[in-house]
PDB file of N, CA and C in Angstrom:
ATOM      1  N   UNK A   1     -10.098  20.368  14.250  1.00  0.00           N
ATOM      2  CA  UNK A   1     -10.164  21.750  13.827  1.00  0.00           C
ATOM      3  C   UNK A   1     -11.060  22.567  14.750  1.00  0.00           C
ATOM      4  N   UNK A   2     -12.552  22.110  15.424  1.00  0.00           N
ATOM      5  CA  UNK A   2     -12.925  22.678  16.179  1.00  0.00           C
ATOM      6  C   UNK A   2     -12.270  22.936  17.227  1.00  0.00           C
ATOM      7  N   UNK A   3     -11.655  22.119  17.847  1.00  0.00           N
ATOM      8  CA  UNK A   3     -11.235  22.140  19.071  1.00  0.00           C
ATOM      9  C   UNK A   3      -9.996  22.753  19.084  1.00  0.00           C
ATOM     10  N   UNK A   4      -9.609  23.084  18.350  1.00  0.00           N
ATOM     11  CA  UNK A   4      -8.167  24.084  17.786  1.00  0.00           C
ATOM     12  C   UNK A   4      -8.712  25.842  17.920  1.00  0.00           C
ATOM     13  N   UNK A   5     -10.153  25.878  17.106  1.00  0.00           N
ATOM     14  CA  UNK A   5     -10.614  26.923  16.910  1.00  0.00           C
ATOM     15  C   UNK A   5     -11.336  27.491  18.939  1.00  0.00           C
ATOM     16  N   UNK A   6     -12.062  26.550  19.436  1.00  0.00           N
ATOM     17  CA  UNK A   6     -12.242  26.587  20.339  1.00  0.00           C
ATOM     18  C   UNK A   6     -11.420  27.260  21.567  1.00  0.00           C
ATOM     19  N   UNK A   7     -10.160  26.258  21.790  1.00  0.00           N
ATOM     20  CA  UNK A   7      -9.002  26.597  22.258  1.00  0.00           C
ATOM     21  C   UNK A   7      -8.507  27.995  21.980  1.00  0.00           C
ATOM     22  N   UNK A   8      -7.911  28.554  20.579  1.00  0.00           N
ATOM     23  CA  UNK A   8      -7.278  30.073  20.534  1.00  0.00           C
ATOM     24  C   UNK A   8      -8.464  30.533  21.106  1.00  0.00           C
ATOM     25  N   UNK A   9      -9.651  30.866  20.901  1.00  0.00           N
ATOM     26  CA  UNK A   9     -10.599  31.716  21.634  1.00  0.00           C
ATOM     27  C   UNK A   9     -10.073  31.968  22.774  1.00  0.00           C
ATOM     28  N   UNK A  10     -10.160  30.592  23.794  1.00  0.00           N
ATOM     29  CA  UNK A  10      -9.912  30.622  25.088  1.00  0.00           C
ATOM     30  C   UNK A  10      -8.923  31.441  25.375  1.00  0.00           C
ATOM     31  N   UNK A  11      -7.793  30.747  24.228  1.00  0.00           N
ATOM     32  CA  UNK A  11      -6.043  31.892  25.289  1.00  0.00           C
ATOM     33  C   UNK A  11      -6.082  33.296  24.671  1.00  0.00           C
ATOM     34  N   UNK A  12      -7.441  34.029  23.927  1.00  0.00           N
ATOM     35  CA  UNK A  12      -7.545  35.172  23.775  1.00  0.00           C
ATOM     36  C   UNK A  12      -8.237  35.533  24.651  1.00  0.00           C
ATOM     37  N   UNK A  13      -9.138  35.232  25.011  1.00  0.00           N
ATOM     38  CA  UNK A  13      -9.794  35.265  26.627  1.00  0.00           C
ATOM     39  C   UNK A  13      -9.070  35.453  27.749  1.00  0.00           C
ATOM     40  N   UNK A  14      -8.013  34.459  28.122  1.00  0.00           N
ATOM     41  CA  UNK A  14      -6.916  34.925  29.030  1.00  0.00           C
ATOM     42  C   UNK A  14      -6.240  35.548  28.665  1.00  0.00           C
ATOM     43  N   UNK A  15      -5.598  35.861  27.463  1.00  0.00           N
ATOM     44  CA  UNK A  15      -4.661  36.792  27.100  1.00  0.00           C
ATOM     45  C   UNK A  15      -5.135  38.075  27.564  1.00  0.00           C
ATOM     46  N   UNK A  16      -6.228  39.014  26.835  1.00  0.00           N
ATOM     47  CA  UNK A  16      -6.858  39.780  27.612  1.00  0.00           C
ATOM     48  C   UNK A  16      -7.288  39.847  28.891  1.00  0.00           C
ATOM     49  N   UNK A  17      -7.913  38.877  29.669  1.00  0.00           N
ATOM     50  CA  UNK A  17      -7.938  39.031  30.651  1.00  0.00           C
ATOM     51  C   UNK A  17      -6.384  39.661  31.963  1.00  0.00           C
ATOM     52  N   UNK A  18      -5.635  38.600  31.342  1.00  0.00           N
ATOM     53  CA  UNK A  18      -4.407  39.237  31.592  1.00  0.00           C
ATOM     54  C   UNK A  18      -3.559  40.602  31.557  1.00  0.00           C
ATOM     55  N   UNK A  19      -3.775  40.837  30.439  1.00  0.00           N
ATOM     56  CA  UNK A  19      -4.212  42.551  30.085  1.00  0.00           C
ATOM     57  C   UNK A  19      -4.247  43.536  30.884  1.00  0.00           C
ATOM     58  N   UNK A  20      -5.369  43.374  30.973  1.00  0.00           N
ATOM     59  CA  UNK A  20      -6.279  44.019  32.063  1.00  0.00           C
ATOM     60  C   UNK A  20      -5.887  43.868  33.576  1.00  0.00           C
ATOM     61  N   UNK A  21      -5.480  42.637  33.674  1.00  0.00           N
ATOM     62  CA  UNK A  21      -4.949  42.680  35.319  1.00  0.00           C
ATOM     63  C   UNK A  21      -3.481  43.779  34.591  1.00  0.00           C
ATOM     64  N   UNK A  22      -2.725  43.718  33.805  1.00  0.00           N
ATOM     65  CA  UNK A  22      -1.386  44.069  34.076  1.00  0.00           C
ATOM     66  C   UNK A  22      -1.613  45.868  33.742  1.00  0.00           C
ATOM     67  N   UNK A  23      -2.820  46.374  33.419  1.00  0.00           N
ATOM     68  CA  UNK A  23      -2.520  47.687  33.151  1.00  0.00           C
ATOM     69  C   UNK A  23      -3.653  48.233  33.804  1.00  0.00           C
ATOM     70  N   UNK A  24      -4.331  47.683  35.016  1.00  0.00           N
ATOM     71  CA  UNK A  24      -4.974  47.796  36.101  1.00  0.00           C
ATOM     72  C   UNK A  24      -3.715  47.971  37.182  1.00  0.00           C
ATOM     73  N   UNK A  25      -2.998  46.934  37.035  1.00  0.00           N
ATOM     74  CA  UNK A  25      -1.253  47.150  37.742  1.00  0.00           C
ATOM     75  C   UNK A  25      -0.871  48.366  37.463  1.00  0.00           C
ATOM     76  N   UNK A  26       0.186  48.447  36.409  1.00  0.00           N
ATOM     77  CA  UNK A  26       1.006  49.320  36.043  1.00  0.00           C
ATOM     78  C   UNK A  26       0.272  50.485  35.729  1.00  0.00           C
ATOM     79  N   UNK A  27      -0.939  51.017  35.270  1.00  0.00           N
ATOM     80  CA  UNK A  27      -1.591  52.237  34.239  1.00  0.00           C
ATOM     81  C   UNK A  27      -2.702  52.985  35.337  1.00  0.00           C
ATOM     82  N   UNK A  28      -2.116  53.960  35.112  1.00  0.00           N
ATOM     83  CA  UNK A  28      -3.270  55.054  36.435  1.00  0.00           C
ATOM     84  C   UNK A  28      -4.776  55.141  35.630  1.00  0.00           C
ATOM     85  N   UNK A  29      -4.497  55.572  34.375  1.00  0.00           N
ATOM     86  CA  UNK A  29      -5.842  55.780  33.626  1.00  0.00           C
ATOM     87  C   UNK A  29      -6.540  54.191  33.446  1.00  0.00           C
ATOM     88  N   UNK A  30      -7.745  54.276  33.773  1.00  0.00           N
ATOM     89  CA  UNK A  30      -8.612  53.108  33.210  1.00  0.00           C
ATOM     90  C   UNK A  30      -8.790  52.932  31.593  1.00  0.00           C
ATOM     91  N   UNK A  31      -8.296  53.576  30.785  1.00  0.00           N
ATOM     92  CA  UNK A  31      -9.015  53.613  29.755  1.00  0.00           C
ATOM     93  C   UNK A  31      -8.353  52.640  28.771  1.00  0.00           C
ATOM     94  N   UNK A  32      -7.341  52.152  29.108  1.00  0.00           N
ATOM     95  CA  UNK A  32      -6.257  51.024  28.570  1.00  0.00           C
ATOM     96  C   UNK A  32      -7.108  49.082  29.640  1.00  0.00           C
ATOM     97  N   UNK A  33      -7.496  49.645  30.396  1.00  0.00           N
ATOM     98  CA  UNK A  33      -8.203  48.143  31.891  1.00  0.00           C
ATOM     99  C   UNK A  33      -9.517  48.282  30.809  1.00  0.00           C
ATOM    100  N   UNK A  34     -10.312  48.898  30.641  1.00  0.00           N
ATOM    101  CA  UNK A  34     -11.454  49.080  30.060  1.00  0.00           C
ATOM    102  C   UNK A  34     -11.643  48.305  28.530  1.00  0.00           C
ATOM    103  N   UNK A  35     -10.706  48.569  27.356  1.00  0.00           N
ATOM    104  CA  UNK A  35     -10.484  48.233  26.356  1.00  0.00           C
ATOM    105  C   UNK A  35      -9.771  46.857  26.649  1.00  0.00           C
ATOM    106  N   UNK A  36      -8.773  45.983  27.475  1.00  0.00           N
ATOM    107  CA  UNK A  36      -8.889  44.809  27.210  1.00  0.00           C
ATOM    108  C   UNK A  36      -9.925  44.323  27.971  1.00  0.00           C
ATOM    109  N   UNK A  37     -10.542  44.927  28.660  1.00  0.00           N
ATOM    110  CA  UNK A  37     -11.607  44.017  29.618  1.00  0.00           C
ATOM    111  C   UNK A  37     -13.218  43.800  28.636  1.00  0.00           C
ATOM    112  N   UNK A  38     -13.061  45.000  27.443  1.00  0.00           N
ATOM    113  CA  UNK A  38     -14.175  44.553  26.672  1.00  0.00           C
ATOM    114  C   UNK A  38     -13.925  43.505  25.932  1.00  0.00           C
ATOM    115  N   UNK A  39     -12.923  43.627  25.053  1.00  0.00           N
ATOM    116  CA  UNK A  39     -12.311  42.976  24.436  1.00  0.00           C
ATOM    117  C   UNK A  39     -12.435  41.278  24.606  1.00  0.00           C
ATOM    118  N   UNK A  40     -12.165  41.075  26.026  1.00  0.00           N
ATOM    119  CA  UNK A  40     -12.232  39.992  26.605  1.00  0.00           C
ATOM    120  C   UNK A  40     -13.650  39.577  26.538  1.00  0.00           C
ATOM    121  N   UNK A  41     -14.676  40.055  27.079  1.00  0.00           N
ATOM    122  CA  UNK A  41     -15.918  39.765  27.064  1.00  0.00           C
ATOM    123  C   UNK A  41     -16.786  39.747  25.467  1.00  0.00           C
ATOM    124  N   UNK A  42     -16.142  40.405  24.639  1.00  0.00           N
ATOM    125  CA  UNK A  42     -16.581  40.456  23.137  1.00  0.00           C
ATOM    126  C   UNK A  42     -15.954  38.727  22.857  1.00  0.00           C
ATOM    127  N   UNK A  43     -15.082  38.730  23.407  1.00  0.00           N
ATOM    128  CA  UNK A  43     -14.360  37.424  22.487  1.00  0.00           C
ATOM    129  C   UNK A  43     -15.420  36.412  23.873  1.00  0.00           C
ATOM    130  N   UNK A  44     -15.757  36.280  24.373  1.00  0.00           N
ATOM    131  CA  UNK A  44     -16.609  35.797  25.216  1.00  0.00           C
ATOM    132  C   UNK A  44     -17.831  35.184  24.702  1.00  0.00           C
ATOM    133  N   UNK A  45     -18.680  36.540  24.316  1.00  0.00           N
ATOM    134  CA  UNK A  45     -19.681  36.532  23.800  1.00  0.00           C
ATOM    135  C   UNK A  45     -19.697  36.030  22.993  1.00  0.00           C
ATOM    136  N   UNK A  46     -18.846  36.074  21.684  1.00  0.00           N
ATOM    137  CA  UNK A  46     -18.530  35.286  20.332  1.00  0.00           C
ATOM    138  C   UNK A  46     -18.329  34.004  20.721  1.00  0.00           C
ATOM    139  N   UNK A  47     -17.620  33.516  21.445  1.00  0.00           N
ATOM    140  CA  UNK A  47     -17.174  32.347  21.629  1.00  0.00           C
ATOM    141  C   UNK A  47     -18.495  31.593  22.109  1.00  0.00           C
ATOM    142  N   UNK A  48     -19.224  31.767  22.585  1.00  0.00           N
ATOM    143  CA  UNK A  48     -20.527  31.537  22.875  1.00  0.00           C
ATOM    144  C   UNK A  48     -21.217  31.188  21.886  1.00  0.00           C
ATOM    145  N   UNK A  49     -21.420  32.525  21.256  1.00  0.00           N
ATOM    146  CA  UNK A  49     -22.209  32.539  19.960  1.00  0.00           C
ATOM    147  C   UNK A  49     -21.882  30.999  18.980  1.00  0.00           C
ATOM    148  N   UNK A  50     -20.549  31.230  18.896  1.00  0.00           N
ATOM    149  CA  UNK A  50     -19.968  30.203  17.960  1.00  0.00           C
ATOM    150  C   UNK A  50     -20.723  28.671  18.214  1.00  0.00           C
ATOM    151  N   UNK A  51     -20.347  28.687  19.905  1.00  0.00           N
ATOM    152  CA  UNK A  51     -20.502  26.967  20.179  1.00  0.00           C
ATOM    153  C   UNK A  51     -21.807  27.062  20.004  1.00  0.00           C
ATOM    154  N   UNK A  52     -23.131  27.948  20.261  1.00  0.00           N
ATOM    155  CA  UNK A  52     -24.354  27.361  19.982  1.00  0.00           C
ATOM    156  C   UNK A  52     -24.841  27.452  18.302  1.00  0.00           C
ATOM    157  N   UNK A  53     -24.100  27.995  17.838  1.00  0.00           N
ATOM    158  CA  UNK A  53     -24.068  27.912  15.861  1.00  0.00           C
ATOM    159  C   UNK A  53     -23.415  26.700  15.320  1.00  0.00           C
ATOM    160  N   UNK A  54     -22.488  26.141  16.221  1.00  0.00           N
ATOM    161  CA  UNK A  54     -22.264  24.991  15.821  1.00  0.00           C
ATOM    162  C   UNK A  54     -23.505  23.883  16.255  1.00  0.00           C
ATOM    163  N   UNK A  55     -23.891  23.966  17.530  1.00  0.00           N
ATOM    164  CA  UNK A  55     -24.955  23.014  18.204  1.00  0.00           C
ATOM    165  C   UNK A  55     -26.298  23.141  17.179  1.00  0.00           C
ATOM    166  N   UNK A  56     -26.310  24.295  16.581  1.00  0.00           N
ATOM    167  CA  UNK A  56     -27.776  24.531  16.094  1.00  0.00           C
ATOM    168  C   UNK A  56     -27.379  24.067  14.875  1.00  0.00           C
ATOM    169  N   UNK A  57     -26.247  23.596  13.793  1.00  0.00           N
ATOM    170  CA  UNK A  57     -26.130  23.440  12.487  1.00  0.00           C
ATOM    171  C   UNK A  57     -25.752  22.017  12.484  1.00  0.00           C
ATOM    172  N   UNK A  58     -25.129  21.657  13.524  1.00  0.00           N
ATOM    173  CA  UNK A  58     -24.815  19.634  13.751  1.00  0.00           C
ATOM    174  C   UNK A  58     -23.569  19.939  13.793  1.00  0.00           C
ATOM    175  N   UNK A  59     -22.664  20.919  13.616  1.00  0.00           N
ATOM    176  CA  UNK A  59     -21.135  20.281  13.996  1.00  0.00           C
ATOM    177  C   UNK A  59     -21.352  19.742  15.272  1.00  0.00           C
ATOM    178  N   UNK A  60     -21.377  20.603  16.121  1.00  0.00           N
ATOM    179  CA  UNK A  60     -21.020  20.289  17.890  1.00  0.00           C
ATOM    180  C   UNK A  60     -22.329  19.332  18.069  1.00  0.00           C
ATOM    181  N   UNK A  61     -21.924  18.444  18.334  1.00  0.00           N
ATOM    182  CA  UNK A  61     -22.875  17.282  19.512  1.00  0.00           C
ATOM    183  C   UNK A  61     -23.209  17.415  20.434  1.00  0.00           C
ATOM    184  N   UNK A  62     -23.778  17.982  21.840  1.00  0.00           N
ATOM    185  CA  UNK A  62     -23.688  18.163  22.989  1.00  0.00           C
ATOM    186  C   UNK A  62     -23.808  16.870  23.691  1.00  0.00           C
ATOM    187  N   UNK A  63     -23.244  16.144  24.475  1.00  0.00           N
ATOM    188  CA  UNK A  63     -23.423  14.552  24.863  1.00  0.00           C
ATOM    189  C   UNK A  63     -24.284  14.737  26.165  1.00  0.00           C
ATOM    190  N   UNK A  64     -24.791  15.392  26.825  1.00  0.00           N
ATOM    191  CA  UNK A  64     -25.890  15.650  27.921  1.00  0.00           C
ATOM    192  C   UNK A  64     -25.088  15.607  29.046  1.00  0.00           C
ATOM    193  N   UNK A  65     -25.557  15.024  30.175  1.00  0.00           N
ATOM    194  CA  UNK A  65     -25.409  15.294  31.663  1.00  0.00           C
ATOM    195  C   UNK A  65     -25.194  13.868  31.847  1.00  0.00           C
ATOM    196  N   UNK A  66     -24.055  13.294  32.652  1.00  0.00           N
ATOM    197  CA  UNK A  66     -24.035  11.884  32.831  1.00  0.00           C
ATOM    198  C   UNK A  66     -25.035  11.506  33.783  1.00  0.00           C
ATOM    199  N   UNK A  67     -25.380  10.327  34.391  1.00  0.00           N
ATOM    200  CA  UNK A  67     -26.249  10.293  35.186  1.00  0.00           C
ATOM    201  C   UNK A  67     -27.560   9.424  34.722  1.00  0.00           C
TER     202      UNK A  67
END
């Protein structure tokens, strides 16, 4: 389930990111590049947020640095 939840984040991350390349393409006004490019970085930030709320409550394990 995490790793399900993890994952959609991600392809909302590219999805937007994608976005943004295609109406940076096609769209003269920025103001359509601007709104998925926040968008993208909000779901960023969250996604962040998330994995260290999991690390700080015991879902997520972090297994360290091999070596």
């Amino acid at each position: 389930m995490k790793t399900l939840l993890v994952l959609a984040a991600l392809a909302l991350i590219v999805y937007h990111l994608g976005a943004g390349l295609y109406h940076l393409v096609h769209d003269r006004s920025g103001e359509r590049v601007l709104q998925s490019l926040t968008r993208r970085i909000a779901f960023s930030v969250g996604l962040i947020l998330l994995v260290l709320a999991g690390i700080a409550s015991g879902l997520i394990e972090p297994h360290g640095l091999a070596g």
